[in-house]
C-alpha atoms as a PDB file:
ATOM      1  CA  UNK A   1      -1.911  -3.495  15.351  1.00  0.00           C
ATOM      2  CA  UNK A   2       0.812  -6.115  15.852  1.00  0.00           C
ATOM      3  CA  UNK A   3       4.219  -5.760  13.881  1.00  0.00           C
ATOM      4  CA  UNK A   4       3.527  -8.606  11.262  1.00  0.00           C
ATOM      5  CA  UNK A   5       0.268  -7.614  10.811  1.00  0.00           C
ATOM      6  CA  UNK A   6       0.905  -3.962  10.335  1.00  0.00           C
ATOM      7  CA  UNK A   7       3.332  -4.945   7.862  1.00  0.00           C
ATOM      8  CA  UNK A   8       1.202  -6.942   5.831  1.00  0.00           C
ATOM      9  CA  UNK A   9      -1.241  -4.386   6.283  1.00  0.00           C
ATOM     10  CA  UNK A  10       1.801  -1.518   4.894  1.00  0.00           C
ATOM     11  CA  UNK A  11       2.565  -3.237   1.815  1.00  0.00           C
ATOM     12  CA  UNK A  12      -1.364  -3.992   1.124  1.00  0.00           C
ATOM     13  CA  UNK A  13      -1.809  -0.502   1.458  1.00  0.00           C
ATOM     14  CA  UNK A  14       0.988   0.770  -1.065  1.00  0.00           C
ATOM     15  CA  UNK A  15      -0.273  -1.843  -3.626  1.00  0.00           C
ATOM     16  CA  UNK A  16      -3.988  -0.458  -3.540  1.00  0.00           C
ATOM     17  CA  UNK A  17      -2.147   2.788  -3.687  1.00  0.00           C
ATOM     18  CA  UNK A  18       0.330   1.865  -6.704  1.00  0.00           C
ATOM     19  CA  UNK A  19      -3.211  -0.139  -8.432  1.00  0.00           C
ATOM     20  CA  UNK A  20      -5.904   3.052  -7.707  1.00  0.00           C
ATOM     21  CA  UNK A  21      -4.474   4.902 -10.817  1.00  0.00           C
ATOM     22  CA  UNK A  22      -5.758   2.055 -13.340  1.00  0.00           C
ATOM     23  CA  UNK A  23      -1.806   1.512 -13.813  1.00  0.00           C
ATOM     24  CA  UNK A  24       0.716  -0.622 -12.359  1.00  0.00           C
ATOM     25  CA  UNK A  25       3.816   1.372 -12.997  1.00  0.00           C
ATOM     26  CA  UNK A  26       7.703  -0.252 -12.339  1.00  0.00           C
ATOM     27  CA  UNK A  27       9.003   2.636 -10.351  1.00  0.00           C
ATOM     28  CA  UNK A  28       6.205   2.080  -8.405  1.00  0.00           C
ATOM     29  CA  UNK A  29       7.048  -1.497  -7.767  1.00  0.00           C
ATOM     30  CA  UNK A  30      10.505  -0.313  -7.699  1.00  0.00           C
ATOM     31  CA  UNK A  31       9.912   1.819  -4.537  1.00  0.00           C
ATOM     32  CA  UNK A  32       7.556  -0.564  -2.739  1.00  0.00           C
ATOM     33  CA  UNK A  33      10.359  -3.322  -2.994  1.00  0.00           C
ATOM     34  CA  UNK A  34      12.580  -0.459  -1.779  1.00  0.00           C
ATOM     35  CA  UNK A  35      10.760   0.194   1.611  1.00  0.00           C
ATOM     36  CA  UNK A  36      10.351  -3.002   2.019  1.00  0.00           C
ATOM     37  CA  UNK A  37      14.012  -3.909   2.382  1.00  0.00           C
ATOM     38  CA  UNK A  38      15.238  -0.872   3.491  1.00  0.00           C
ATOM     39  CA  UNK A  39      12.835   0.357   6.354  1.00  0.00           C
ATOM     40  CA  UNK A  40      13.324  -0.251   9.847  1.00  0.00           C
ATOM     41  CA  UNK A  41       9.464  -0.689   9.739  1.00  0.00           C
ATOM     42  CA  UNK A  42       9.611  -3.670   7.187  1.00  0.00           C
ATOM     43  CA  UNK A  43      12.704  -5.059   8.770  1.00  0.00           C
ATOM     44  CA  UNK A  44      12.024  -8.962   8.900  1.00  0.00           C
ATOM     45  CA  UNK A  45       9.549  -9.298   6.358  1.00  0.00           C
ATOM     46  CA  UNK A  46       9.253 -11.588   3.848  1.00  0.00           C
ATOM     47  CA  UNK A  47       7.200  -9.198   1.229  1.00  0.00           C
ATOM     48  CA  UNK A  48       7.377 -11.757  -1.908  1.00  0.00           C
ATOM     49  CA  UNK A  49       4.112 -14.126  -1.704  1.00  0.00           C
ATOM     50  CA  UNK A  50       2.451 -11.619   0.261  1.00  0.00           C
ATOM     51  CA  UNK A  51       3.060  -9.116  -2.836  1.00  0.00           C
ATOM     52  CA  UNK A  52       2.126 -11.236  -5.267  1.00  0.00           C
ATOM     53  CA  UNK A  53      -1.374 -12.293  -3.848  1.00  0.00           C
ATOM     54  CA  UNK A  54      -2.412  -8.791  -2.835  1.00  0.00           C
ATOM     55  CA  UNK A  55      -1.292  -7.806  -6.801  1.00  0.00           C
ATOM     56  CA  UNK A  56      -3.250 -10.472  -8.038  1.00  0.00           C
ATOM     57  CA  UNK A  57      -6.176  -9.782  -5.752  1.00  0.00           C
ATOM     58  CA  UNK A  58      -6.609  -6.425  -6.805  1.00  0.00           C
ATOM     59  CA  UNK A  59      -5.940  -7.326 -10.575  1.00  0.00           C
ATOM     60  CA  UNK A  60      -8.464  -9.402 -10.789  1.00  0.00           C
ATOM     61  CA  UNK A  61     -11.315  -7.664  -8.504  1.00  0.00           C
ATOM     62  CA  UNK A  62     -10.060  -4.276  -9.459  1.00  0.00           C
ATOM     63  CA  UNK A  63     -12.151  -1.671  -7.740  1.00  0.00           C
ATOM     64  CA  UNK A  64     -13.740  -4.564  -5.372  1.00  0.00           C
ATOM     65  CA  UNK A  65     -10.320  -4.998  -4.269  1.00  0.00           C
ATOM     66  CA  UNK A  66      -9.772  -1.109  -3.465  1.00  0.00           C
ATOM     67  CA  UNK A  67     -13.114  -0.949  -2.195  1.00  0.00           C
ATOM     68  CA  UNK A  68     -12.266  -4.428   0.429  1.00  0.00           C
ATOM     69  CA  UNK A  69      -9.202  -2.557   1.261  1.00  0.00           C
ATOM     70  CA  UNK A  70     -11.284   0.507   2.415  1.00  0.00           C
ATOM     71  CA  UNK A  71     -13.295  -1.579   4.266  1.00  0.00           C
ATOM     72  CA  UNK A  72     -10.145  -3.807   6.581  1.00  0.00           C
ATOM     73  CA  UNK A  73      -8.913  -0.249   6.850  1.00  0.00           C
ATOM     74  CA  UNK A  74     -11.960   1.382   8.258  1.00  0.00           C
ATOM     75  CA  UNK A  75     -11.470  -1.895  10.935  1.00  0.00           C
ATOM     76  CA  UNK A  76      -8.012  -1.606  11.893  1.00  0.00           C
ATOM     77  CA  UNK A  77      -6.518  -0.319  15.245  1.00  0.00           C
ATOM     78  CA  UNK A  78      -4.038   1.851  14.012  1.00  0.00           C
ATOM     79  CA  UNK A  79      -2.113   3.672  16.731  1.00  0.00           C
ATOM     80  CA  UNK A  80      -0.918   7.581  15.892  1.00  0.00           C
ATOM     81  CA  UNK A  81       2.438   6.221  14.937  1.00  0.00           C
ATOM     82  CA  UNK A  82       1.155   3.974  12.706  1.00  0.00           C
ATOM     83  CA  UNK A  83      -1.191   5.759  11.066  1.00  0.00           C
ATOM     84  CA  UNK A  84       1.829   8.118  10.351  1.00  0.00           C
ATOM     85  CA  UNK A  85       3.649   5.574   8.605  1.00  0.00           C
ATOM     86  CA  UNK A  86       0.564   4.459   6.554  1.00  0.00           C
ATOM     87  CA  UNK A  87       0.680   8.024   4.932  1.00  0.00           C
ATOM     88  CA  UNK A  88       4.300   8.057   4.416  1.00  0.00           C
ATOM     89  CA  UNK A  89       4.075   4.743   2.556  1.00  0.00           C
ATOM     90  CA  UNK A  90       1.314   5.977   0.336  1.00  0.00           C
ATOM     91  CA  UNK A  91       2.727   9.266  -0.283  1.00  0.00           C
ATOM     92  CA  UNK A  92       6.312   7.242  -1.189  1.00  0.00           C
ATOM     93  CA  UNK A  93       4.390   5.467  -3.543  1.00  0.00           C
ATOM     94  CA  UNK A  94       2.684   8.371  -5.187  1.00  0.00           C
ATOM     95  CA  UNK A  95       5.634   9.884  -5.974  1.00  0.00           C
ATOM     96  CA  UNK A  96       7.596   7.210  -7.233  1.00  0.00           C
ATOM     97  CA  UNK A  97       5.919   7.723 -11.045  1.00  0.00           C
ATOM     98  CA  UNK A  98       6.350  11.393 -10.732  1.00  0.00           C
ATOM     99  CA  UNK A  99       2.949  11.316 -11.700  1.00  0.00           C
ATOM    100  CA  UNK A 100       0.374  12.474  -9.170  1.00  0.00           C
ATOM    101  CA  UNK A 101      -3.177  11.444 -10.799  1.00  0.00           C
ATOM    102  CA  UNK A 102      -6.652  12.209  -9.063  1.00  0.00           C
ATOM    103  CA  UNK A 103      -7.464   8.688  -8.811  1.00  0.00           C
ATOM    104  CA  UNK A 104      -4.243   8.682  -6.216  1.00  0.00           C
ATOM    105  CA  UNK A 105      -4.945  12.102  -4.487  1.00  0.00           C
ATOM    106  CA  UNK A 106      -8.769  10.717  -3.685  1.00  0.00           C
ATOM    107  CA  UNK A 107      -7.513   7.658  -2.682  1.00  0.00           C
ATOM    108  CA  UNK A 108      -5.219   9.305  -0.023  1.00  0.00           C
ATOM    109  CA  UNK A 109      -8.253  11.354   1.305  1.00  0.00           C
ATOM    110  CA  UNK A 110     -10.381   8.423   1.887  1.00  0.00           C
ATOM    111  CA  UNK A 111      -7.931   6.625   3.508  1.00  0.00           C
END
């Protein structure tokens, strides 16, 4: 997957991940803004609309928009590296809370 793309695909990822729980919690926002403008892997992106829609999205389809998610994942060409990174991201956002709720957990199997 292209740099851009994977990116877009990164922060889609930690927002289902952050959304899963049935709560959208600020430390979790806090730490997705975070990577994003820290991370060598985010460097150059412009996260803000792209945050935004993919928030929206999923608040207003809910568990269509986890279950759409699943499905562009299932999709994608990750490469090893990559797919690394995906974890890291979601595990980064589980934690943020320091809550780790099932909803989260199965989400992180599945993907």
């Amino acid at each position: 997957m292209k740099t851009i793309e994977f990116q877009n695909f990164l922060l889609k990822s930690a927002i289902a991940m952050m959304a899963c729980d049935g709560s959208i919690d600020n430390k979790e926002i806090a730490e997705i803004e975070n990577m994003v403008n820290n991370e060598i892997y985010f460097m150059g992106f412009d996260y803000k609309k792209p945050f935004e829609d993919n928030l929206n999205y999923i608040k207003s389809n809910g568990k269509k928009a986890i279950n759409d998610y699943l499905d562009e994942l299932s999709l994608s060409d990750l490469n090893d590296k990559q797919e690394l990174r995906l974890i890291e991201v979601l595990i980064r956002t589980i934690e943020s809370d320091n809550k780790v709720a099932n909803n989260e957990l199965n989400f992180l199997q599945l993907v």
